[in-house]
PDB file of N, CA and C in Angstrom:
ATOM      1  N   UNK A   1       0.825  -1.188   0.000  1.00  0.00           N
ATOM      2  CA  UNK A   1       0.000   0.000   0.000  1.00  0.00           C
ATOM      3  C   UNK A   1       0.866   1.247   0.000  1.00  0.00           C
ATOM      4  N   UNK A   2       0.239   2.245   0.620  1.00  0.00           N
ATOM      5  CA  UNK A   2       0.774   3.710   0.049  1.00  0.00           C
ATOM      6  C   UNK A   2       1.881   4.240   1.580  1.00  0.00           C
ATOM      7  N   UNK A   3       1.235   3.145   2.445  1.00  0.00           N
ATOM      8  CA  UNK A   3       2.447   3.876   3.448  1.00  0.00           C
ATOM      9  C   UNK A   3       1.420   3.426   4.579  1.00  0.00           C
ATOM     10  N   UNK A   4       1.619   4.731   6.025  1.00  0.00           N
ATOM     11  CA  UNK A   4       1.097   3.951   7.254  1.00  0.00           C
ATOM     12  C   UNK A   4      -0.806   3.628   7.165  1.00  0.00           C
ATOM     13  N   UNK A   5      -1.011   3.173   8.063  1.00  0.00           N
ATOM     14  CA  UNK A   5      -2.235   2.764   7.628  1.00  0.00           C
ATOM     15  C   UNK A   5      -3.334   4.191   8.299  1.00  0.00           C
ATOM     16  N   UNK A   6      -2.737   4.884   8.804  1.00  0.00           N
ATOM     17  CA  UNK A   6      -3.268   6.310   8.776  1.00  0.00           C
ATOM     18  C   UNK A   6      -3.280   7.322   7.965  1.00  0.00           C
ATOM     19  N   UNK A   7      -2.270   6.694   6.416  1.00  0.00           N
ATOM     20  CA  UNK A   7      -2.654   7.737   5.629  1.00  0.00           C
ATOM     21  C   UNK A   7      -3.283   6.598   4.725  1.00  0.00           C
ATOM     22  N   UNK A   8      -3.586   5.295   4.853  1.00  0.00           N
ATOM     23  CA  UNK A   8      -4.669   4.317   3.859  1.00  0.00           C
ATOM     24  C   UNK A   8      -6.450   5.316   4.366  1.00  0.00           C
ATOM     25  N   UNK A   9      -6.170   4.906   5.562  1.00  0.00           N
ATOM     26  CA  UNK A   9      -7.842   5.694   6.001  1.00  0.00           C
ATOM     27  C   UNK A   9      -7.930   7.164   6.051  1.00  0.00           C
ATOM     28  N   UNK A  10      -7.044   7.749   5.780  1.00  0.00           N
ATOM     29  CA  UNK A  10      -7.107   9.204   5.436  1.00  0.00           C
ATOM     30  C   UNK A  10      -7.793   8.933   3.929  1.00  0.00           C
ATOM     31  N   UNK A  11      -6.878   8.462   2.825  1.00  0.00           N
ATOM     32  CA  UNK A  11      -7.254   8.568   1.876  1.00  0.00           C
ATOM     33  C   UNK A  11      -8.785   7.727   1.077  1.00  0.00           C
ATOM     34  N   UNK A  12      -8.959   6.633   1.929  1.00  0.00           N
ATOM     35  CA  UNK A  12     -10.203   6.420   1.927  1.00  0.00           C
ATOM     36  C   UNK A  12     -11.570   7.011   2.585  1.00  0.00           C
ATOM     37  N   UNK A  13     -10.785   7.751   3.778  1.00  0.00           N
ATOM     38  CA  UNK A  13     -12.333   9.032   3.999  1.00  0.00           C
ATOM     39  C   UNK A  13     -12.431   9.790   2.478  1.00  0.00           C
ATOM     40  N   UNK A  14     -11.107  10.495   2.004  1.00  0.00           N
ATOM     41  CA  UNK A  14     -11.159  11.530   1.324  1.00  0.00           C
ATOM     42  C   UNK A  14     -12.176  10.928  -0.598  1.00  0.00           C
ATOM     43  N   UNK A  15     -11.826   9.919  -0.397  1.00  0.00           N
ATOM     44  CA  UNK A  15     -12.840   9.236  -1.605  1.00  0.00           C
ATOM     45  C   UNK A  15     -14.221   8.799  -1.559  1.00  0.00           C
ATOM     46  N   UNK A  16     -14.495   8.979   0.144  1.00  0.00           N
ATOM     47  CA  UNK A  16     -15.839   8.523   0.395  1.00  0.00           C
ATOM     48  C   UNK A  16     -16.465   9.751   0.275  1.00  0.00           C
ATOM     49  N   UNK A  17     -15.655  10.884   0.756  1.00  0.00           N
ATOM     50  CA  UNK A  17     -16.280  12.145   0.807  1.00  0.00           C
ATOM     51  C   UNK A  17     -16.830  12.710  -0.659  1.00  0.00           C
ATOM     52  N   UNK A  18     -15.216  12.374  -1.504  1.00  0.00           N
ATOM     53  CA  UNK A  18     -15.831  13.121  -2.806  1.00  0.00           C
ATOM     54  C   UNK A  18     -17.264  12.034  -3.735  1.00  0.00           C
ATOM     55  N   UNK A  19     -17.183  10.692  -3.179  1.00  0.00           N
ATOM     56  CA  UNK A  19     -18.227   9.903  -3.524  1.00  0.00           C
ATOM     57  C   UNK A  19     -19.531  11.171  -3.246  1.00  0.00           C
ATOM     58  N   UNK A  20     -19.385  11.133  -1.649  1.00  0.00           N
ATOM     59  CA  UNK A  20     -20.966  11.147  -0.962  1.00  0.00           C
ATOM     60  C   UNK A  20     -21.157  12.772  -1.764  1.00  0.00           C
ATOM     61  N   UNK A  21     -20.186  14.137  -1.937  1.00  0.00           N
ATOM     62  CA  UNK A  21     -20.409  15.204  -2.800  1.00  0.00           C
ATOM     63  C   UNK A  21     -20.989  14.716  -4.236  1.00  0.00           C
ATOM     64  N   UNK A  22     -20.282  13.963  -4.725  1.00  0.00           N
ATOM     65  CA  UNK A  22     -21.009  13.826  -6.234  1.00  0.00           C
ATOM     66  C   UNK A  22     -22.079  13.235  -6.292  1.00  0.00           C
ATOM     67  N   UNK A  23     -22.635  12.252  -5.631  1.00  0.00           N
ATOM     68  CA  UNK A  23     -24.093  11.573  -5.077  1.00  0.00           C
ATOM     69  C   UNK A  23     -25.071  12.476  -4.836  1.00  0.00           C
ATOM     70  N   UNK A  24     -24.451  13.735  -3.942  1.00  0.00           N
ATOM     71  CA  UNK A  24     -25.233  15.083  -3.437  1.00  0.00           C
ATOM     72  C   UNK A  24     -25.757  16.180  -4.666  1.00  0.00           C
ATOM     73  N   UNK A  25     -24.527  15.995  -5.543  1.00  0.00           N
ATOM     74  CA  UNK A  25     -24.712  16.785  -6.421  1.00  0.00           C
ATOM     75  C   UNK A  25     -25.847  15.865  -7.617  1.00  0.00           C
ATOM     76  N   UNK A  26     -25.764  15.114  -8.078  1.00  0.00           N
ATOM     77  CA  UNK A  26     -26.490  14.421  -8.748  1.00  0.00           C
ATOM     78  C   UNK A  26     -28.361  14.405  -8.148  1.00  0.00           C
ATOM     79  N   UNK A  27     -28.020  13.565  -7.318  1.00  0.00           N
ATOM     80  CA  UNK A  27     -29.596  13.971  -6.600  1.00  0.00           C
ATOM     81  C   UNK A  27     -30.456  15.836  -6.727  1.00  0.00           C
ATOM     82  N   UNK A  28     -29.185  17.017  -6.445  1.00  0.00           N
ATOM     83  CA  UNK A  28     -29.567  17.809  -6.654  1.00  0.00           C
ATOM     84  C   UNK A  28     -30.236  18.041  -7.939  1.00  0.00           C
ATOM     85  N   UNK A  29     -29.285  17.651  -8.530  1.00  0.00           N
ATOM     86  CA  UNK A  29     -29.902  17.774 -10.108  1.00  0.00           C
ATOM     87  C   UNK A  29     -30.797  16.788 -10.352  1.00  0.00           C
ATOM     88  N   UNK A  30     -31.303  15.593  -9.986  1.00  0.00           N
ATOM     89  CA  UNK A  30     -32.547  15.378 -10.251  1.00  0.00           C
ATOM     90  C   UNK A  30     -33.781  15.823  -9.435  1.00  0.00           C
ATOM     91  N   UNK A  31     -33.544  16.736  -8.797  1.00  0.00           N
ATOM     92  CA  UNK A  31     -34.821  17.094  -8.063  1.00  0.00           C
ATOM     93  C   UNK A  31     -34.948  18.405  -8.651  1.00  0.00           C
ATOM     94  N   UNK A  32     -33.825  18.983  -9.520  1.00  0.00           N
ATOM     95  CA  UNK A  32     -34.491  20.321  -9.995  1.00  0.00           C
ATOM     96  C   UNK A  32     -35.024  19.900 -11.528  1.00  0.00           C
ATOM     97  N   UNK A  33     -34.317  18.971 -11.864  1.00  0.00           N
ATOM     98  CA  UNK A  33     -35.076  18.404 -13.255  1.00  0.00           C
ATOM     99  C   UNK A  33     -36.381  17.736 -12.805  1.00  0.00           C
ATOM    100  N   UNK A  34     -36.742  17.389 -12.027  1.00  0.00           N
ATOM    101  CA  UNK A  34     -38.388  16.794 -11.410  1.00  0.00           C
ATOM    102  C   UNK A  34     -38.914  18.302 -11.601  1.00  0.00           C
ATOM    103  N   UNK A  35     -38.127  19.072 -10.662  1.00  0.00           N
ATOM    104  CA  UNK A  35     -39.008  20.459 -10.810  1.00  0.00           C
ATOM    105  C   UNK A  35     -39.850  20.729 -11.784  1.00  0.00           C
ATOM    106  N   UNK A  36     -38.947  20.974 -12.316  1.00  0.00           N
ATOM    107  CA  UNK A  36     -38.840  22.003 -13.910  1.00  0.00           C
ATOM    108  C   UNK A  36     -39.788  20.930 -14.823  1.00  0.00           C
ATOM    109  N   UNK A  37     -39.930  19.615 -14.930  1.00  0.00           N
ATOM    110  CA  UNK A  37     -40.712  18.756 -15.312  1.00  0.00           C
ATOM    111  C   UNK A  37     -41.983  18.926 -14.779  1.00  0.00           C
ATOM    112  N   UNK A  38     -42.185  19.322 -13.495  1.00  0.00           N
ATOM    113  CA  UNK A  38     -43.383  19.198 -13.286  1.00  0.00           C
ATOM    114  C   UNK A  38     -43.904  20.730 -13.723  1.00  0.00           C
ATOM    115  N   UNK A  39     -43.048  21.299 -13.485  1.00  0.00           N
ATOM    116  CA  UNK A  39     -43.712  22.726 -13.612  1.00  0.00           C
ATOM    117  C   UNK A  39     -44.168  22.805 -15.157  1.00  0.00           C
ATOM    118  N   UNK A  40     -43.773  22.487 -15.789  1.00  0.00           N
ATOM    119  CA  UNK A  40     -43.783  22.277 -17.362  1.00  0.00           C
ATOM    120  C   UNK A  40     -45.625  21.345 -17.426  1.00  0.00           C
ATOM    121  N   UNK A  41     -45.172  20.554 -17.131  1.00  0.00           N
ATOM    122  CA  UNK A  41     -46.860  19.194 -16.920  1.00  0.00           C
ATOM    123  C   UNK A  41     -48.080  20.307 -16.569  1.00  0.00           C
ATOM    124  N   UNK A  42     -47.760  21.098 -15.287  1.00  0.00           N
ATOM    125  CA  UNK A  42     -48.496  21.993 -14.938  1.00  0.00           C
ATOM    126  C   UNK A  42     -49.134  23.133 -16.038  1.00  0.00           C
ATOM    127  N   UNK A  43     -48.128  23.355 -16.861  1.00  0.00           N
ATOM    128  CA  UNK A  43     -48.038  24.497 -17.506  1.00  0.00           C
ATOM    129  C   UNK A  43     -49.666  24.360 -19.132  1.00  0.00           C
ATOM    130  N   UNK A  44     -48.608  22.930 -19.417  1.00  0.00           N
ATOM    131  CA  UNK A  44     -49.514  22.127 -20.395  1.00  0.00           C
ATOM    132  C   UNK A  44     -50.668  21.497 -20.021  1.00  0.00           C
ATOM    133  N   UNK A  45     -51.054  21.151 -19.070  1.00  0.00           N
ATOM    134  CA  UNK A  45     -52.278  20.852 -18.346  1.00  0.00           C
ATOM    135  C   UNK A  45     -53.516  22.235 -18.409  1.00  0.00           C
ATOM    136  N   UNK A  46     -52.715  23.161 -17.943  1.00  0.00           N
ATOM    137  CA  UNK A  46     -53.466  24.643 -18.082  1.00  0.00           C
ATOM    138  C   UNK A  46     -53.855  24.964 -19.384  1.00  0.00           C
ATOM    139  N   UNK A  47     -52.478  25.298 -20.306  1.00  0.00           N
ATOM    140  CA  UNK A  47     -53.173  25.188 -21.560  1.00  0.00           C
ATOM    141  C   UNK A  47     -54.267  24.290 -22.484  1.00  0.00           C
ATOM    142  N   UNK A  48     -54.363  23.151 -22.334  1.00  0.00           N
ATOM    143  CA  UNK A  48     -55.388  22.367 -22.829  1.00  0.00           C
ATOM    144  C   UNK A  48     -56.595  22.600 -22.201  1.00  0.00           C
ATOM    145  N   UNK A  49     -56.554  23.064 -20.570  1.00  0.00           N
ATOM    146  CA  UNK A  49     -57.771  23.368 -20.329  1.00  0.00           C
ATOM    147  C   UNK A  49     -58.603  24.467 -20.581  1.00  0.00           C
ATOM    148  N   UNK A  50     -57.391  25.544 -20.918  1.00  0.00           N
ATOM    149  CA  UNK A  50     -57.938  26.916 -21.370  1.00  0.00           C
ATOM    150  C   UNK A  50     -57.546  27.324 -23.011  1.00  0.00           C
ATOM    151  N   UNK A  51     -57.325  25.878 -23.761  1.00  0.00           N
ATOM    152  CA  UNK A  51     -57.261  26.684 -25.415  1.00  0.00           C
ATOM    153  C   UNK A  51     -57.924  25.625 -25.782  1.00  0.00           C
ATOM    154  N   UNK A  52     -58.525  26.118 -27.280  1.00  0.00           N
ATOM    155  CA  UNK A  52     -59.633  24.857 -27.970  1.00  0.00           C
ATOM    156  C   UNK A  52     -57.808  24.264 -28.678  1.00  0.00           C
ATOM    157  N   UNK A  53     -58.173  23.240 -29.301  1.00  0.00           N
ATOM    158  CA  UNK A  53     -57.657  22.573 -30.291  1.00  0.00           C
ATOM    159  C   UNK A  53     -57.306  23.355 -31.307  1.00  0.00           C
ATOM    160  N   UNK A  54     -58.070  23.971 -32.016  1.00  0.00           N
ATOM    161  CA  UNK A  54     -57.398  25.108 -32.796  1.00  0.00           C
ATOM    162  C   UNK A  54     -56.119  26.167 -32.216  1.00  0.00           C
ATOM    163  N   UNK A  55     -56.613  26.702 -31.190  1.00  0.00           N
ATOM    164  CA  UNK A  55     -56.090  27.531 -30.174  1.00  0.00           C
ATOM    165  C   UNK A  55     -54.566  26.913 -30.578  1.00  0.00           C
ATOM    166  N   UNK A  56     -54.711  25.429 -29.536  1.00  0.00           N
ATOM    167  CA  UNK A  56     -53.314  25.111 -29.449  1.00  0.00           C
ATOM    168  C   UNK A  56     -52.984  25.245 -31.064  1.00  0.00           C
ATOM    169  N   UNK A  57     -53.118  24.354 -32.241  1.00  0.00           N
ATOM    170  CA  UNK A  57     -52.364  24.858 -32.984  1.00  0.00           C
ATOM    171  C   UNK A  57     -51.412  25.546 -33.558  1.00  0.00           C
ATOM    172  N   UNK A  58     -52.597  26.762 -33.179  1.00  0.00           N
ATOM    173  CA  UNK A  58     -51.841  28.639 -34.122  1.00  0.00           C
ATOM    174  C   UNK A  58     -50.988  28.341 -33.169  1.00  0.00           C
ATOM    175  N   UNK A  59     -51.115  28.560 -31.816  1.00  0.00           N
ATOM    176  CA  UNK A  59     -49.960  28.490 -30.927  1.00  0.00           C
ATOM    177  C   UNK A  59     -48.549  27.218 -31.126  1.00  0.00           C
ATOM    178  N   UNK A  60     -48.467  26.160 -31.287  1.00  0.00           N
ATOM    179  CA  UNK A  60     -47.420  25.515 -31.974  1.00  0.00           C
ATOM    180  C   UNK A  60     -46.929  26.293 -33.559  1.00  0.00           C
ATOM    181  N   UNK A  61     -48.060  26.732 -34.020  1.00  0.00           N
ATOM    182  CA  UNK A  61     -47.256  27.156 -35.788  1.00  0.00           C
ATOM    183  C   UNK A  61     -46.234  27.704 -35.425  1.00  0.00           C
ATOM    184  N   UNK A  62     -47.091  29.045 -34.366  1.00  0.00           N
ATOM    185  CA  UNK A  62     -45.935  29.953 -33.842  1.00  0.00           C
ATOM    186  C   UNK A  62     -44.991  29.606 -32.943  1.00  0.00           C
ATOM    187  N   UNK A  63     -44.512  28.905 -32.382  1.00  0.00           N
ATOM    188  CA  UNK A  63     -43.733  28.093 -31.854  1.00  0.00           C
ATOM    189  C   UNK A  63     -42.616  27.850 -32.596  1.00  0.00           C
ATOM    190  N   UNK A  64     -42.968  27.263 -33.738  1.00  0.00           N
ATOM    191  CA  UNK A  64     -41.750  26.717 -34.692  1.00  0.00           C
ATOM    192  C   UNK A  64     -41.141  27.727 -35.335  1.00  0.00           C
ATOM    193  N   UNK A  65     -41.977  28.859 -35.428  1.00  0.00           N
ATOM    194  CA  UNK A  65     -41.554  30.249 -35.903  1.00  0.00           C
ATOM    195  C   UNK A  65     -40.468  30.982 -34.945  1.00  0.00           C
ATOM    196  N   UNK A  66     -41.075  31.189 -34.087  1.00  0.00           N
ATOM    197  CA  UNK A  66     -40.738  32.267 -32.813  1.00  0.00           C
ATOM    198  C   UNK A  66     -41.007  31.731 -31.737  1.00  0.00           C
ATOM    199  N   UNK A  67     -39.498  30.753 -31.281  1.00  0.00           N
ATOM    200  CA  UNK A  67     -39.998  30.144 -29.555  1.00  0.00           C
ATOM    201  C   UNK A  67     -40.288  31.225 -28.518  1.00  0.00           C
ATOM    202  N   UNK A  68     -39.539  32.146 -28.636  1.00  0.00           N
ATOM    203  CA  UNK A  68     -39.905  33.375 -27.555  1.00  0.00           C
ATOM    204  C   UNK A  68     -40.633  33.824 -27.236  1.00  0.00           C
ATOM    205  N   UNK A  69     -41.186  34.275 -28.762  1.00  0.00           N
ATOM    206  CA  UNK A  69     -42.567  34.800 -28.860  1.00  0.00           C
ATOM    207  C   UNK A  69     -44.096  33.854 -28.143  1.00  0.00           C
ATOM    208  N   UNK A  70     -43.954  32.446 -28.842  1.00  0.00           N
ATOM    209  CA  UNK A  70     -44.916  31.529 -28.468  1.00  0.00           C
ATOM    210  C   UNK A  70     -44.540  31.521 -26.695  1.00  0.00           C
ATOM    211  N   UNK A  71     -43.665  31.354 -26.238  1.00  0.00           N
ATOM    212  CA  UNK A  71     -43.755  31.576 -24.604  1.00  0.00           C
ATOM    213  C   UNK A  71     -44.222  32.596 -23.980  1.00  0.00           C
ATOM    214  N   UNK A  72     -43.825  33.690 -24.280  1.00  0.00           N
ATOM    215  CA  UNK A  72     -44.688  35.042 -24.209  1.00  0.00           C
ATOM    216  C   UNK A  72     -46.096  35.079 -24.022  1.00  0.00           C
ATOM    217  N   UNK A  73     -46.648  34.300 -25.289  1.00  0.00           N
ATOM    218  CA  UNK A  73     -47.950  34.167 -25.166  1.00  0.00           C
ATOM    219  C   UNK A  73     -48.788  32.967 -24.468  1.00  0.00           C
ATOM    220  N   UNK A  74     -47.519  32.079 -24.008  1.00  0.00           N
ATOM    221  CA  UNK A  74     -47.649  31.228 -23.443  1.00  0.00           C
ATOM    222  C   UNK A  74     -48.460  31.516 -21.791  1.00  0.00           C
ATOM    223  N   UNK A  75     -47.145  32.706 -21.427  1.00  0.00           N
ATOM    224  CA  UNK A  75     -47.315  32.937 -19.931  1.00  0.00           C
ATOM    225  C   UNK A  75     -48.562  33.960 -19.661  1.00  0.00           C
ATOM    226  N   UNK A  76     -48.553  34.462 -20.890  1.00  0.00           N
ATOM    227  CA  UNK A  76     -50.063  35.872 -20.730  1.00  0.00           C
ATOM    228  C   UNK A  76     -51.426  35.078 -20.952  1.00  0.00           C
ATOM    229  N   UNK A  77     -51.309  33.338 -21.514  1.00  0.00           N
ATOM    230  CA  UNK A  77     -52.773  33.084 -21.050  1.00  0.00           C
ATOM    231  C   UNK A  77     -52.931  32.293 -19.650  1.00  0.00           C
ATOM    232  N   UNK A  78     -51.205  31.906 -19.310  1.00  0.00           N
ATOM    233  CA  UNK A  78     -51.678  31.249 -17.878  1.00  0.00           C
ATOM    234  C   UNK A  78     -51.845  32.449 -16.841  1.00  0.00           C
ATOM    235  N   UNK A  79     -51.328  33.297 -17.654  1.00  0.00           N
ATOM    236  CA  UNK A  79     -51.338  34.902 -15.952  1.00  0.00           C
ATOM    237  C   UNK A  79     -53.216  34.675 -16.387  1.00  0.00           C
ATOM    238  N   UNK A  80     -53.610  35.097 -17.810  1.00  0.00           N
ATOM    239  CA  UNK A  80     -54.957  35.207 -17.400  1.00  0.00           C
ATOM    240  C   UNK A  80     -55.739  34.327 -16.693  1.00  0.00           C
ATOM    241  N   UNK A  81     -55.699  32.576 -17.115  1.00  0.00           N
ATOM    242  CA  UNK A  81     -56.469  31.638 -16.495  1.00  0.00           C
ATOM    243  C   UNK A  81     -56.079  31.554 -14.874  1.00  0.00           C
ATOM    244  N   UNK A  82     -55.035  31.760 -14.485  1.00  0.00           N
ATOM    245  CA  UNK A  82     -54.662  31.665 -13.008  1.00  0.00           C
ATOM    246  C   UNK A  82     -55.545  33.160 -12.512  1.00  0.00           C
ATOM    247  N   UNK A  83     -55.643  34.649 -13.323  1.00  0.00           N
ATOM    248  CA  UNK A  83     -56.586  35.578 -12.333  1.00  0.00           C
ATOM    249  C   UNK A  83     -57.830  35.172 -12.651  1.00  0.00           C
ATOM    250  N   UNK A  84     -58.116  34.434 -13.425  1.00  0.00           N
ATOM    251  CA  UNK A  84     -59.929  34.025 -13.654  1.00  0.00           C
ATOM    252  C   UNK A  84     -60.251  34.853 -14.576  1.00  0.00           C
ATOM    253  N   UNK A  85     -59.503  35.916 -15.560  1.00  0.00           N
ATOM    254  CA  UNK A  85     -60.177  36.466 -16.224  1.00  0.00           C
ATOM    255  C   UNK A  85     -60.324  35.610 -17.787  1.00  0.00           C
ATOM    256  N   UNK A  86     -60.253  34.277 -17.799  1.00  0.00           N
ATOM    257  CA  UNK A  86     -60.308  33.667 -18.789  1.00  0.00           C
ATOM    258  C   UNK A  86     -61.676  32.836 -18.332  1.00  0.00           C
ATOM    259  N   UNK A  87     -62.933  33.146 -19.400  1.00  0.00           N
ATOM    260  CA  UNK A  87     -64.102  32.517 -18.944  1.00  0.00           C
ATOM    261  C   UNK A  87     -63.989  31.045 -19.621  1.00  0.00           C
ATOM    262  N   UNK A  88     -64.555  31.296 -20.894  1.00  0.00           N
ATOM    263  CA  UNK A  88     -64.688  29.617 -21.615  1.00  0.00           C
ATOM    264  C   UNK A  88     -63.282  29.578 -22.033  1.00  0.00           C
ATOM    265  N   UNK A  89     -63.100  28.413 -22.909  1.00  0.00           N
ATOM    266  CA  UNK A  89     -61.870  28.689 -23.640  1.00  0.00           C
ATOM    267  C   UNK A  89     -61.400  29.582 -24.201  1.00  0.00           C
ATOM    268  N   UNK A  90     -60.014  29.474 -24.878  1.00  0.00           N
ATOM    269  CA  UNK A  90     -60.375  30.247 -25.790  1.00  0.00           C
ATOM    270  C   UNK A  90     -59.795  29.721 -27.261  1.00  0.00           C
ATOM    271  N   UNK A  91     -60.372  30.482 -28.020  1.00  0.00           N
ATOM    272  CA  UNK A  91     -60.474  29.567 -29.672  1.00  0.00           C
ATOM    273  C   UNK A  91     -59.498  30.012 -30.700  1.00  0.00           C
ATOM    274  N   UNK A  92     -59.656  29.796 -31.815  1.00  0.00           N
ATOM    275  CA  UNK A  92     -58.404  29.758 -32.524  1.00  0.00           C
ATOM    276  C   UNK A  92     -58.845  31.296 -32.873  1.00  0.00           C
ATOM    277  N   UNK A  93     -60.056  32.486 -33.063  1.00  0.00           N
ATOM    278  CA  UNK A  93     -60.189  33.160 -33.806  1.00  0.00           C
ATOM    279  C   UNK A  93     -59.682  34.587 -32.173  1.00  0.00           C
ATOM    280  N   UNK A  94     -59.822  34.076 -30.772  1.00  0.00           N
ATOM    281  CA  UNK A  94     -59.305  34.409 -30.208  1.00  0.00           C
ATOM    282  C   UNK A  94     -57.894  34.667 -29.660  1.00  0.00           C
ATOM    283  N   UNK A  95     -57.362  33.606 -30.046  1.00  0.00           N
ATOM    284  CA  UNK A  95     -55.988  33.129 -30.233  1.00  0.00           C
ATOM    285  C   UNK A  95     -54.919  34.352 -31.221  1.00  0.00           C
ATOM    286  N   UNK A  96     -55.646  34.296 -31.994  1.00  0.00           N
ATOM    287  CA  UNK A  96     -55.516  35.229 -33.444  1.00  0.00           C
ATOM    288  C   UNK A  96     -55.091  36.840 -32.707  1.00  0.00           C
ATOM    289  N   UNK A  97     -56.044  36.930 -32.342  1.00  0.00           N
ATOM    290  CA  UNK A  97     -56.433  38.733 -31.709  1.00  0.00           C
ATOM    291  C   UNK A  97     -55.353  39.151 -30.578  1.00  0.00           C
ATOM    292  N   UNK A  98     -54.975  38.033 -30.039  1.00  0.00           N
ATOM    293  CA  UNK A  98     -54.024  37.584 -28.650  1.00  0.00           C
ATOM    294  C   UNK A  98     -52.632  37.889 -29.416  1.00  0.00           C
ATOM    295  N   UNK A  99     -52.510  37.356 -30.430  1.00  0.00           N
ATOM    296  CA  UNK A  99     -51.128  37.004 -30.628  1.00  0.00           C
ATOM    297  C   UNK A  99     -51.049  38.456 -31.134  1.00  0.00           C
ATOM    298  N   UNK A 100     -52.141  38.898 -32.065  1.00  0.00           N
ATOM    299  CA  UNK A 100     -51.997  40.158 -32.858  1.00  0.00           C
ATOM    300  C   UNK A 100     -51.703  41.099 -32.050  1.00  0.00           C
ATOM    301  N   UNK A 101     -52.135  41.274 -30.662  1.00  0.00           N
ATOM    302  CA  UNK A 101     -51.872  42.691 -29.428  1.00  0.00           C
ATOM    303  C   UNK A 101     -50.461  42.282 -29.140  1.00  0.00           C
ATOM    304  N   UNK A 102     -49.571  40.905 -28.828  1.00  0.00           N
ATOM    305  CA  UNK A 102     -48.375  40.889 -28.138  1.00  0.00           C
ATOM    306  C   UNK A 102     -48.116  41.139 -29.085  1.00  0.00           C
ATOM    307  N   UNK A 103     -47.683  40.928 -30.679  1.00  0.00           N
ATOM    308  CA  UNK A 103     -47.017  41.236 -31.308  1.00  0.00           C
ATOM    309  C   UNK A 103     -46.220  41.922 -31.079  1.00  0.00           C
ATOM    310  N   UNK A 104     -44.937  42.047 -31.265  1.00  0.00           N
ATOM    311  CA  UNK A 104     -43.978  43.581 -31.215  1.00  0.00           C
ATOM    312  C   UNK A 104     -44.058  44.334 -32.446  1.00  0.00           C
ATOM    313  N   UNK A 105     -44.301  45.770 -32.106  1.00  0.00           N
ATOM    314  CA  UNK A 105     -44.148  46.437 -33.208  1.00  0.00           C
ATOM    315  C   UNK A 105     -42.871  46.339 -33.887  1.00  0.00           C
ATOM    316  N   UNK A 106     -43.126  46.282 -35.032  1.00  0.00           N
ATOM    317  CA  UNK A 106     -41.134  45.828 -36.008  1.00  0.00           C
ATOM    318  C   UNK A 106     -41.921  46.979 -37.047  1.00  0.00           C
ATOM    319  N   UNK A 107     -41.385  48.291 -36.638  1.00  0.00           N
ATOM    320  CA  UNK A 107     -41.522  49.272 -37.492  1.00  0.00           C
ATOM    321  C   UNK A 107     -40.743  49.226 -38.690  1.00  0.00           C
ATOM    322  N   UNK A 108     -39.450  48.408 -38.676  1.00  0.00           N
ATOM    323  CA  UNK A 108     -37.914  48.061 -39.324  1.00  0.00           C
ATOM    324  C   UNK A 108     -37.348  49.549 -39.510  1.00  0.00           C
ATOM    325  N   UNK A 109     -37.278  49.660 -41.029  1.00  0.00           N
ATOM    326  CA  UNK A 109     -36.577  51.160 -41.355  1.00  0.00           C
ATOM    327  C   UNK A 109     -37.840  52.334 -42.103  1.00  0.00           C
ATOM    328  N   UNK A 110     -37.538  53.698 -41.551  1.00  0.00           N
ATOM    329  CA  UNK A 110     -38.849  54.232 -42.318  1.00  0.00           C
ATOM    330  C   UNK A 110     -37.300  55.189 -43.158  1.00  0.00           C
ATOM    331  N   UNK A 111     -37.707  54.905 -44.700  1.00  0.00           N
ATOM    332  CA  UNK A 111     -36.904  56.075 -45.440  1.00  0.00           C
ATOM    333  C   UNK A 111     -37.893  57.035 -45.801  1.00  0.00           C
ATOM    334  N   UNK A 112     -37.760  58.139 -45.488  1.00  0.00           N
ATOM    335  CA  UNK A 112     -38.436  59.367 -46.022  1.00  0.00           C
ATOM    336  C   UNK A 112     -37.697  60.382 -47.197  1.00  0.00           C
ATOM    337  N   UNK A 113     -38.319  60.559 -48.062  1.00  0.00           N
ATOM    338  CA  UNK A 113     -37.508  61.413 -49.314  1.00  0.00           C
ATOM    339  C   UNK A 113     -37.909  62.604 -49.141  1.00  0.00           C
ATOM    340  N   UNK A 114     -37.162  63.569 -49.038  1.00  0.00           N
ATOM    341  CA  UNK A 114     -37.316  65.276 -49.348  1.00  0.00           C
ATOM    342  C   UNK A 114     -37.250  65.837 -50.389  1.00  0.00           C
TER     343      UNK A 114
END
């Protein structure tokens, strides 16, 4: 071995330790990936209960377009269904009108001639 047997069990605490840290760390990370999984389940649960089938759609088109954007509009119908101001569903022609107000204005370039 490596020498007295007080530095064998030194060096076998010091491997149990970095064991039991990386064990610690791992577990951490699966309990924030449970998180974030559930929070997600949550998220999609809401939406199906508060968009028709159409709804969801437009909302995936735009998705594949503009992930940012589709989250955006993601979180402004769960802020609404979580204050209650979302009565029935809502539908694809609602959906429409929704996306049309977040829109960002993209004025781009205005050239003006004198």
């Amino acid at each position: 071995m490596s020498g007295s047997p007080d530095d064998d069990i030194e060096e076998l605490r010091k491997k149990k330790m970095e064991e039991l840290r990386d064990r610690a760390q791992d577990d951490q990370g699966d309990a924030q990936q449970a998180r974030r999984e559930q929070a997600e389940a949550q998220k999609q649960a809401l939406l199906r209960q508060h968009l028709t089938d159409g709804a969801r759609k437009r909302l995936n088109t735009v998705e594949m377009s503009k992930p940012e954007f589709a989250k955006q509009v993601e979180q402004q119908v769960i802020a609404l269904a979580r204050s209650g101001r979302i009565q029935d569903q809502i539908d694809e022609e609602q959906m429409k009108e929704l996306l049309q107000e977040l829109k960002p204005d993209d004025d781009g370039f205005n050239i003006r001639r004198r």
